[in-house]
Protein backbone atom coordinates (compact mmCIF):
# COMPACT_ATOMS: atom_id res chain seq x y z
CA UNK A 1 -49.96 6.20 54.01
CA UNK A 2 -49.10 8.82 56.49
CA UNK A 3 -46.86 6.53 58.29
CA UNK A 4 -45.00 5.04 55.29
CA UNK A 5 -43.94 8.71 54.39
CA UNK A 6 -42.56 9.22 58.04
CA UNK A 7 -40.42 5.71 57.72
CA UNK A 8 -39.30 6.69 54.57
CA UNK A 9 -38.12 10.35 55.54
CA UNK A 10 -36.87 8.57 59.08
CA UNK A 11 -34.84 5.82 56.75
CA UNK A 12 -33.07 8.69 54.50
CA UNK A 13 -32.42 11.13 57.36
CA UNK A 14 -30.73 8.27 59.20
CA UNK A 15 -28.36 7.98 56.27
CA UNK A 16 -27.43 11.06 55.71
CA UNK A 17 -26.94 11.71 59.18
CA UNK A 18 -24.36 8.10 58.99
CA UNK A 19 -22.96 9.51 55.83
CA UNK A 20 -22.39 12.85 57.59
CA UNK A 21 -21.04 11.51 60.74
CA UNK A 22 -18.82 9.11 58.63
CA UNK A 23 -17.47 11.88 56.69
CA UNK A 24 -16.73 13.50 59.46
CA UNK A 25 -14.72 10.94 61.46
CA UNK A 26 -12.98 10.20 57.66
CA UNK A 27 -11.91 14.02 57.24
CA UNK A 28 -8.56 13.23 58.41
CA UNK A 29 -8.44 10.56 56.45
CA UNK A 30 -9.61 12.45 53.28
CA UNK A 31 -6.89 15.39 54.43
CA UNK A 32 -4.00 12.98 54.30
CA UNK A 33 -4.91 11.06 51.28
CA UNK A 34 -5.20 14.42 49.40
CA UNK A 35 -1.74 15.50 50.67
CA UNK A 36 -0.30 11.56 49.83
CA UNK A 37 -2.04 11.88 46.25
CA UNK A 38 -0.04 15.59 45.74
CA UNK A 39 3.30 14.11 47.05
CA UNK A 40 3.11 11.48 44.66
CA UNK A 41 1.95 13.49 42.17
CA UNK A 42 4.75 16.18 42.86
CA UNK A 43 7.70 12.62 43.30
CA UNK A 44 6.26 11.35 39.92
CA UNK A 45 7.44 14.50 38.04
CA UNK A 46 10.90 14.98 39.74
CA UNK A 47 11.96 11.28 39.02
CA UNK A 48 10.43 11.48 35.34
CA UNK A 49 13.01 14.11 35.42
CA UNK A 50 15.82 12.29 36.87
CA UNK A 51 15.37 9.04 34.45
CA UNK A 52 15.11 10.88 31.52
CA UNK A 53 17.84 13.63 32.52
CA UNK A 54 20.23 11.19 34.68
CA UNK A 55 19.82 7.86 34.26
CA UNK A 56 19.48 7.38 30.15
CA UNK A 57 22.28 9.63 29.87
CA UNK A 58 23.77 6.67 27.59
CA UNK A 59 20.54 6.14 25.52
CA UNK A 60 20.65 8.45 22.55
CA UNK A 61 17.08 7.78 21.43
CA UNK A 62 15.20 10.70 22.74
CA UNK A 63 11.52 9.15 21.96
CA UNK A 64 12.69 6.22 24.22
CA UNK A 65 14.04 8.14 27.18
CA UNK A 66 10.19 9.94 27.21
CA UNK A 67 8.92 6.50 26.53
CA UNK A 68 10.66 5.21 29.88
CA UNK A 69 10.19 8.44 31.88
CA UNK A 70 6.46 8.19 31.11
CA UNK A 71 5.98 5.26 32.12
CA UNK A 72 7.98 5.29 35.55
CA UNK A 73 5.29 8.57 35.97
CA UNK A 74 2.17 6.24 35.10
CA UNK A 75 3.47 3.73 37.75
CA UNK A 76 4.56 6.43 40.67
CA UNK A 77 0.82 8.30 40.32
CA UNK A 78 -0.47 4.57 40.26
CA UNK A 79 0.84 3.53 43.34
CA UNK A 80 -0.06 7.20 44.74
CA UNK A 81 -3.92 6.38 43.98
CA UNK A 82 -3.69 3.75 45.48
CA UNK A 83 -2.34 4.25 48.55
CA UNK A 84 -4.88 7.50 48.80
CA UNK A 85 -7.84 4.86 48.23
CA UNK A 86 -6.23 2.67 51.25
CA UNK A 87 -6.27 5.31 53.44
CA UNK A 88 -9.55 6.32 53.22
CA UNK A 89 -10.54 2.54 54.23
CA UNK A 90 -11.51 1.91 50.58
CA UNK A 91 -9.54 -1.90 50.44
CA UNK A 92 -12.52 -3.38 48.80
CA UNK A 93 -12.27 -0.91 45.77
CA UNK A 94 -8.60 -1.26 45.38
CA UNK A 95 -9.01 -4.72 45.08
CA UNK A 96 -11.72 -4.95 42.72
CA UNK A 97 -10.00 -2.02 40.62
CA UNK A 98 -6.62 -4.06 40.30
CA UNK A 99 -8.69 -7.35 39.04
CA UNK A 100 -10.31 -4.86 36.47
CA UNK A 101 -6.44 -3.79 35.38
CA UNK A 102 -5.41 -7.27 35.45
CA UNK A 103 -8.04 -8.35 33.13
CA UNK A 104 -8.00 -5.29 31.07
CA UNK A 105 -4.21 -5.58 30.66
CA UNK A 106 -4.91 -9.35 29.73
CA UNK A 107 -6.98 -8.40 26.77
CA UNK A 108 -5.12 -5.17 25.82
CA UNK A 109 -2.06 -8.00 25.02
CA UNK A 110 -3.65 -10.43 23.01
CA UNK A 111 -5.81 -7.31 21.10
CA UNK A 112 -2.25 -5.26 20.89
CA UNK A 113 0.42 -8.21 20.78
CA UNK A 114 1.78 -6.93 17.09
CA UNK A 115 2.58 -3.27 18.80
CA UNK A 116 3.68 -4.37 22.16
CA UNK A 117 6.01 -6.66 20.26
CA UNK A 118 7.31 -3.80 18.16
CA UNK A 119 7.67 -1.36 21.33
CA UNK A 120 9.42 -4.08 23.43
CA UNK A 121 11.65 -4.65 20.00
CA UNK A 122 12.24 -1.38 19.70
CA UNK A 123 13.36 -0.38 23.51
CA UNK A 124 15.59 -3.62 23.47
CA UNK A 125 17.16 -2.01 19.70
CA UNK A 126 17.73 1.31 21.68
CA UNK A 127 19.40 -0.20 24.59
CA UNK A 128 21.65 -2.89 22.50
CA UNK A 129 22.50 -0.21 19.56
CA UNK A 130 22.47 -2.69 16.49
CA UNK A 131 23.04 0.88 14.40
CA UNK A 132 22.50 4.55 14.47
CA UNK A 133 20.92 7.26 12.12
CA UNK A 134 22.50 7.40 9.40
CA UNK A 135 24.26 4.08 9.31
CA UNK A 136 24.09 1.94 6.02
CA UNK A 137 22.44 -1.26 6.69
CA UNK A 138 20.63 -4.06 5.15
CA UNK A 139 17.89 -5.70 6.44
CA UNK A 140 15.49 -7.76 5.03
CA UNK A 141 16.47 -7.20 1.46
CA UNK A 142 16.33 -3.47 2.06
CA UNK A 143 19.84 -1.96 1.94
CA UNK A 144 20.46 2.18 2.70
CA UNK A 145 20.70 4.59 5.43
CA UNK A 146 19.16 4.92 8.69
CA UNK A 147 16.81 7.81 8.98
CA UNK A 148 14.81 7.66 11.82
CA UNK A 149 14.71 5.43 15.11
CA UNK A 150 10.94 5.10 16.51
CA UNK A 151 10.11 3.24 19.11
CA UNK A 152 7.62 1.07 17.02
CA UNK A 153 9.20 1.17 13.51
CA UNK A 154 12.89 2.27 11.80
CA UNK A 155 12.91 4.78 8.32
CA UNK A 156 15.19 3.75 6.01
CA UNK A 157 15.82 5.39 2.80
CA UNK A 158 17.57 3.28 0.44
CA UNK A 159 20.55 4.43 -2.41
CA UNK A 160 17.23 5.18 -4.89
CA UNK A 161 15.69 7.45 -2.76
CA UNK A 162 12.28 5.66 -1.37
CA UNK A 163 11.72 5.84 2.52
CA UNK A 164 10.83 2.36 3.62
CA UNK A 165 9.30 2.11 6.91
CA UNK A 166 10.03 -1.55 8.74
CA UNK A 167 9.01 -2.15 12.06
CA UNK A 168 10.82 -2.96 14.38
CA UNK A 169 10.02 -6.70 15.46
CA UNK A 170 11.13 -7.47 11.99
CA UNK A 171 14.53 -6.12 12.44
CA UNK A 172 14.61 -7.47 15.92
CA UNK A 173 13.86 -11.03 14.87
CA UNK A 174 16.43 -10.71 11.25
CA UNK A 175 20.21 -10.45 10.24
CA UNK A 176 21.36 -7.08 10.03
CA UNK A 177 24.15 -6.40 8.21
CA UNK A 178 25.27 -2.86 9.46
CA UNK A 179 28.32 -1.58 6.64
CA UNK A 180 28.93 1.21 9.18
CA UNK A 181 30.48 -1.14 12.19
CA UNK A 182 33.96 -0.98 10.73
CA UNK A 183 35.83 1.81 8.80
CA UNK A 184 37.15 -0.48 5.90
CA UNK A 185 35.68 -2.37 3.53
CA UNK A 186 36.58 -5.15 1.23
CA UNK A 187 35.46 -5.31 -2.61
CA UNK A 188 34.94 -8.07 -4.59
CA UNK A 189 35.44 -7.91 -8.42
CA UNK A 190 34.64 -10.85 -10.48
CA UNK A 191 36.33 -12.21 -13.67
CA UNK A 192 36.69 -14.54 -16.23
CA UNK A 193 39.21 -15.57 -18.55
CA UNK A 194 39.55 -18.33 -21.28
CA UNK A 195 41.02 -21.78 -20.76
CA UNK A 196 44.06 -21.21 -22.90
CA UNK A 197 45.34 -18.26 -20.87
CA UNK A 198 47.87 -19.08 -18.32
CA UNK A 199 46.78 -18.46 -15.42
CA UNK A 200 49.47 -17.59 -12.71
CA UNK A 201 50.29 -15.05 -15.60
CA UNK A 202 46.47 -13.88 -15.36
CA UNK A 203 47.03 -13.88 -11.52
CA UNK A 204 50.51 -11.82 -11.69
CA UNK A 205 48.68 -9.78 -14.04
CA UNK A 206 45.71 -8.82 -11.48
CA UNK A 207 47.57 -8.79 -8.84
CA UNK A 208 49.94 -5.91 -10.66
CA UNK A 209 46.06 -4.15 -11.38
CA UNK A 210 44.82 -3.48 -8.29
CA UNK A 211 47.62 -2.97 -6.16
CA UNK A 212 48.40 0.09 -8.84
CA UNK A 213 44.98 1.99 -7.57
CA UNK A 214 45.78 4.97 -5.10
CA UNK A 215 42.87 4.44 -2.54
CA UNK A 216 43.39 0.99 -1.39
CA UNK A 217 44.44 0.47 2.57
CA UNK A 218 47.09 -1.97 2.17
CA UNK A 219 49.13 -3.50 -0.91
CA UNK A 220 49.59 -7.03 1.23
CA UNK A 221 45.60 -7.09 1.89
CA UNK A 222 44.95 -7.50 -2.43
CA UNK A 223 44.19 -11.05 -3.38
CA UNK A 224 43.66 -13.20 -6.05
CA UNK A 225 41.85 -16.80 -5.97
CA UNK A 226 40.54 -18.81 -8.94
CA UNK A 227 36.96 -20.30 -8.04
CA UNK A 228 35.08 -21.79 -11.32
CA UNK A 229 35.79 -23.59 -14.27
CA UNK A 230 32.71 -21.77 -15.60
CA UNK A 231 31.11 -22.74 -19.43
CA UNK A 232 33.31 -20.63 -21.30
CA UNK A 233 35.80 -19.42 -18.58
CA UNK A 234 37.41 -19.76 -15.78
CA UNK A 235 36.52 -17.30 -13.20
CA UNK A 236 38.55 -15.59 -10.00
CA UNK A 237 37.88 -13.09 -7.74
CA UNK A 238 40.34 -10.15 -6.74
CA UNK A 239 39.51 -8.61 -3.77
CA UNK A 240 41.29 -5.46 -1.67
CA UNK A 241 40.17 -3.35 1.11
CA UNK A 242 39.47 0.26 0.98
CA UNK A 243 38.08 3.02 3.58
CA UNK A 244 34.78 3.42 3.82
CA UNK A 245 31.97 5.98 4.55
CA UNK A 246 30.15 6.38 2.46
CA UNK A 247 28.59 4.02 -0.84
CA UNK A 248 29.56 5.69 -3.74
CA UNK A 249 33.50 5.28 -2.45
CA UNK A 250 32.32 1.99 -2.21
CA UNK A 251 30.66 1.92 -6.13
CA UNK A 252 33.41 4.17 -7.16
CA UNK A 253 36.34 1.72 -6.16
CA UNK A 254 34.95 -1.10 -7.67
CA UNK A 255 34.14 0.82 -11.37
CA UNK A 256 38.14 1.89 -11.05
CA UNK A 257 39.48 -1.78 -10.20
CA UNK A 258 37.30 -2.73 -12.74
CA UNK A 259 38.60 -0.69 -15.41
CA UNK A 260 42.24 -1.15 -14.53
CA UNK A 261 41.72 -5.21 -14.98
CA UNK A 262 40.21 -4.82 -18.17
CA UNK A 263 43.13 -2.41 -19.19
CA UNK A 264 45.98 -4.88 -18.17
CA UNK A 265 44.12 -7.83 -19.71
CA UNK A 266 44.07 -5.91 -23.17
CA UNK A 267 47.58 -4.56 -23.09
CA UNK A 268 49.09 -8.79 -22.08
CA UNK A 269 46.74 -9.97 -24.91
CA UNK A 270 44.65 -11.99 -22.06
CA UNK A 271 41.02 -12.70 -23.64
CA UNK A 272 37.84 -12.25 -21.52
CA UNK A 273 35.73 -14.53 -23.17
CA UNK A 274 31.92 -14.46 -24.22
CA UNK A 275 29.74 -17.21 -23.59
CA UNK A 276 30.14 -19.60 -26.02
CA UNK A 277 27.57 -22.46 -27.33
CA UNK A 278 28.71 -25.62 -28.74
CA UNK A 279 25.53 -27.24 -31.35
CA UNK A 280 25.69 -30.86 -31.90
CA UNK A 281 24.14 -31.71 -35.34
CA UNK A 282 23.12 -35.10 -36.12
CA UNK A 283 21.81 -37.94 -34.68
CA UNK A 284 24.13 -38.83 -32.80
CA UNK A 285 26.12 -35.14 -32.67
CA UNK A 286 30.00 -34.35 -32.90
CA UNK A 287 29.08 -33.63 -36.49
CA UNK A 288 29.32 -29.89 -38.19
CA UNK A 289 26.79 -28.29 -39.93
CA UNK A 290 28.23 -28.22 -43.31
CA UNK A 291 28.94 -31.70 -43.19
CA UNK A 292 25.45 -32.13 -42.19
CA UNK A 293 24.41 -29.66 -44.75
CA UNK A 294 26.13 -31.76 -47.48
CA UNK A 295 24.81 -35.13 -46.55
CA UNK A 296 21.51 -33.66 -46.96
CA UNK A 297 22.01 -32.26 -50.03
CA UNK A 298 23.60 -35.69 -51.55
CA UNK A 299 20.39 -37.36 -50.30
CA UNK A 300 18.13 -35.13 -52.00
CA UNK A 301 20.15 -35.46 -55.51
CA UNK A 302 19.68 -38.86 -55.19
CA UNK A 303 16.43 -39.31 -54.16
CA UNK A 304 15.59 -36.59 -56.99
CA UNK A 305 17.19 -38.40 -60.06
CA UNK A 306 15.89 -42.22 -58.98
CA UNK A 307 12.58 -40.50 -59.10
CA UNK A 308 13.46 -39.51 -62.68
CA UNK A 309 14.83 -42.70 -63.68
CA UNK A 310 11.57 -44.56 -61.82
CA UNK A 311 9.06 -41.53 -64.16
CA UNK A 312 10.79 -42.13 -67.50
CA UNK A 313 10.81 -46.15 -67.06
CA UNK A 314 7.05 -46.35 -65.94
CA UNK A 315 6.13 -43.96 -69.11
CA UNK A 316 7.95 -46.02 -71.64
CA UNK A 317 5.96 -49.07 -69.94
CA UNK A 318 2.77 -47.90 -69.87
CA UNK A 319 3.34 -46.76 -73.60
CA UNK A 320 4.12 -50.58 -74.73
CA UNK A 321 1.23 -51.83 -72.89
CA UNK A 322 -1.25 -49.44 -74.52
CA UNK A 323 0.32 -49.93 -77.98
CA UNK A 324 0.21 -53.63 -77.31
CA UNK A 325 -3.48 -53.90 -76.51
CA UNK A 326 -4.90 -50.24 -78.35
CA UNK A 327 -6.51 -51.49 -81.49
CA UNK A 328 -4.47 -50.08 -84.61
CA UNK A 329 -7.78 -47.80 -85.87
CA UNK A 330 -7.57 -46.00 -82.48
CA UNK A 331 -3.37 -45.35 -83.32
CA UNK A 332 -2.72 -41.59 -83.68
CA UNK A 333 -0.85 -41.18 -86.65
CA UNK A 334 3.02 -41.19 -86.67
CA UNK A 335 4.16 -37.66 -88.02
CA UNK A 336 5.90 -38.74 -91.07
CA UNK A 337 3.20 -40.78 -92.31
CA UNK A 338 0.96 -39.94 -94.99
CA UNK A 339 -2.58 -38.62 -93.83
CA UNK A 340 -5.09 -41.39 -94.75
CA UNK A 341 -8.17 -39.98 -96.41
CA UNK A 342 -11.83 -41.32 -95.82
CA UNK A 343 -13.56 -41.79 -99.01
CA UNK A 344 -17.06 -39.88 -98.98
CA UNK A 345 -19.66 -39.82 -101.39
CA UNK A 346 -19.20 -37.34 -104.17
CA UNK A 347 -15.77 -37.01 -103.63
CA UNK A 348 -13.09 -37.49 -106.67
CA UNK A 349 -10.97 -40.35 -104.49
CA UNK A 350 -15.09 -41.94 -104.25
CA UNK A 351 -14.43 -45.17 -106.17
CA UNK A 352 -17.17 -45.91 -109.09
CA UNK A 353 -19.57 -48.33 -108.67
CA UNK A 354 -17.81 -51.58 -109.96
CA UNK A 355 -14.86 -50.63 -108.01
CA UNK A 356 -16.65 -49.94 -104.71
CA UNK A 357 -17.15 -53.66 -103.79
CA UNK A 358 -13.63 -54.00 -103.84
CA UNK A 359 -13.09 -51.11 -101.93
């Protein structure tokens, strides 16, 4: 027993006395990965710095910039750590520690695809510029202003005031339409007019409309094209250009062109028509409803005074053939007839006795 205790104290001072020795040769080695792990540490900050002060002078995002200058600062005190752990003869760990990062980092993509698409969507957005805040934009079927640029989703708050939050990957991957890209705008205003009008005076007549409003760019840029023959109409489109920035100019234009179309149509006597309906009557149509109407009504006389005539003619026979076979005792009397009187016993109209026989 004795003995076992002195291996096992003779075992554990041997290794301490190799971990001390081992330490000791390593303290140089421990000294300069220290210092390596502060220079790093110390780089990592000054060229966080310089990207996010220097280099992404032309990105206007500032959450993107830190996103970027974070991350060159992650890899900097990575490659610090590690070249601290190769120093102190630690190979085996570095190795083993990248397989864990490359297997972690595996997993962390498939778990966190949906974000990592979004953040890639969004630092790609920043760089390209697609819009800025407070652009007017529509993308998928939300239309309004640009709020707020994230790096995982875009605000939006449309013309009715709600904040819709879309993230990015979805406006990466969809047509934008940005209304802010150019200074002008054109607007379309739609109109129909009935088939008797002519209609190069209707398009004199529009023309004369909008090229009378104040805020358009250019007289020469107003147009005028027929599109539809239409149910009830045919419809054009006038269209003009006018500054824009913001969307009630926009809403305002169009209410104004608007009006002054409707006031030139009513003062040249040129009819905007409602929808109209055409109802086919009959069987096989073409036919109006009075006619209809009457045709009805002649059928129904008829059918009405052939039922008469069909009544009165089966009365008069059924009163032949009952006088024909009724037996004459069962007859009612006529009215103009005299009333026949039973004789009864003890009655003055009783005949006497000799007189009864005959009776």
């Amino acid at each position: 027993m004795k003995e076992e205790l002195v291996d096992a104290s003779q075992l554990v001072s041997d290794k301490v006395l190799h971990w001390y020795n081992l330490t000791v040769s390593m303290l140089p080695n421990f000294v300069l990965a220290a210092v390596l792990l502060v220079v790093f540490y110390f780089f990592a900050r000054l060229l966080k710095w310089f990207v996010y002060s220097g280099l992404l002078k032309r990105v206007k995002n500032k959450e993107l910039k830190g996103i970027i200058s974070r991350v060159v600062y992650f890899l900097v005190m990575v490659i610090g750590v590690m070249t601290s752990l190769s120093v102190l003869e630690l190979d085996k760990t570095v190795t083993s520690i990248l397989a864990s990062v490359g297997i972690i980092g595996l997993a962390l993509g498939f778990a966190f695809q949906d974000i990592a698409s979004n953040f890639i969507s969004g630092f790609f957005m920043a760089v390209n510029k697609p819009f800025h805040v407070g652009d007017i934009v529509d993308v998928k079927d939300h239309q309004g202003t640009i709020t707020k640029l994230n790096i995982r989703t875009t605000e939006l708050k449309t013309f009715e005031g709600n904040d819709v939050i879309i993230p990015n990957k979805d406006i990466f991957q969809s047509p934008i339409i940005n209304y802010f890209s150019s200074p002008t705008r054109r607007v379309t205003v739609e109109v129909g007019v009935s088939y008797a009008e002519n209609l190069e005076h209707v398009r004199d007549i529009t023309l004369n409309a909008i090229k009378s409003l104040s805020f358009i760019i250019e007289e020469s840029s107003c147009e005028v094209y027929f599109n539809e023959f239409s149910d009830s109409s045919i419809n054009l489109e006038a269209r003009f250009w006018i500054e824009y920035s913001h969307n009630a100019q926009f809403l305002s234009a169009k209410s104004e062109a608007i009006l002054a179309i409707k006031r030139a149509y009513d003062k040249e006597g040129i009819t905007i028509p409602f929808p109209i309906r055409t109802l086919d009557f009959g069987i096989k149509g073409g036919e109006k409803l009075n006619e209809v109407l009457e045709q009805k009504e002649e059928i129904k006389s008829k059918t009405k005074s052939s039922d008469k005539e069909f009544s009165d003619e089966s009365k008069k026979r059924f009163q032949d053939t009952k006088d024909h076979y009724m037996p004459a005792k069962f007859k009612k009397p006529e009215k103009d007839s005299e009333p026949i009187i039973k004789p009864t016993k003890g009655n003055k109209n009783f005949p006497p006795d000799e007189e009864r026989e005959e009776f």
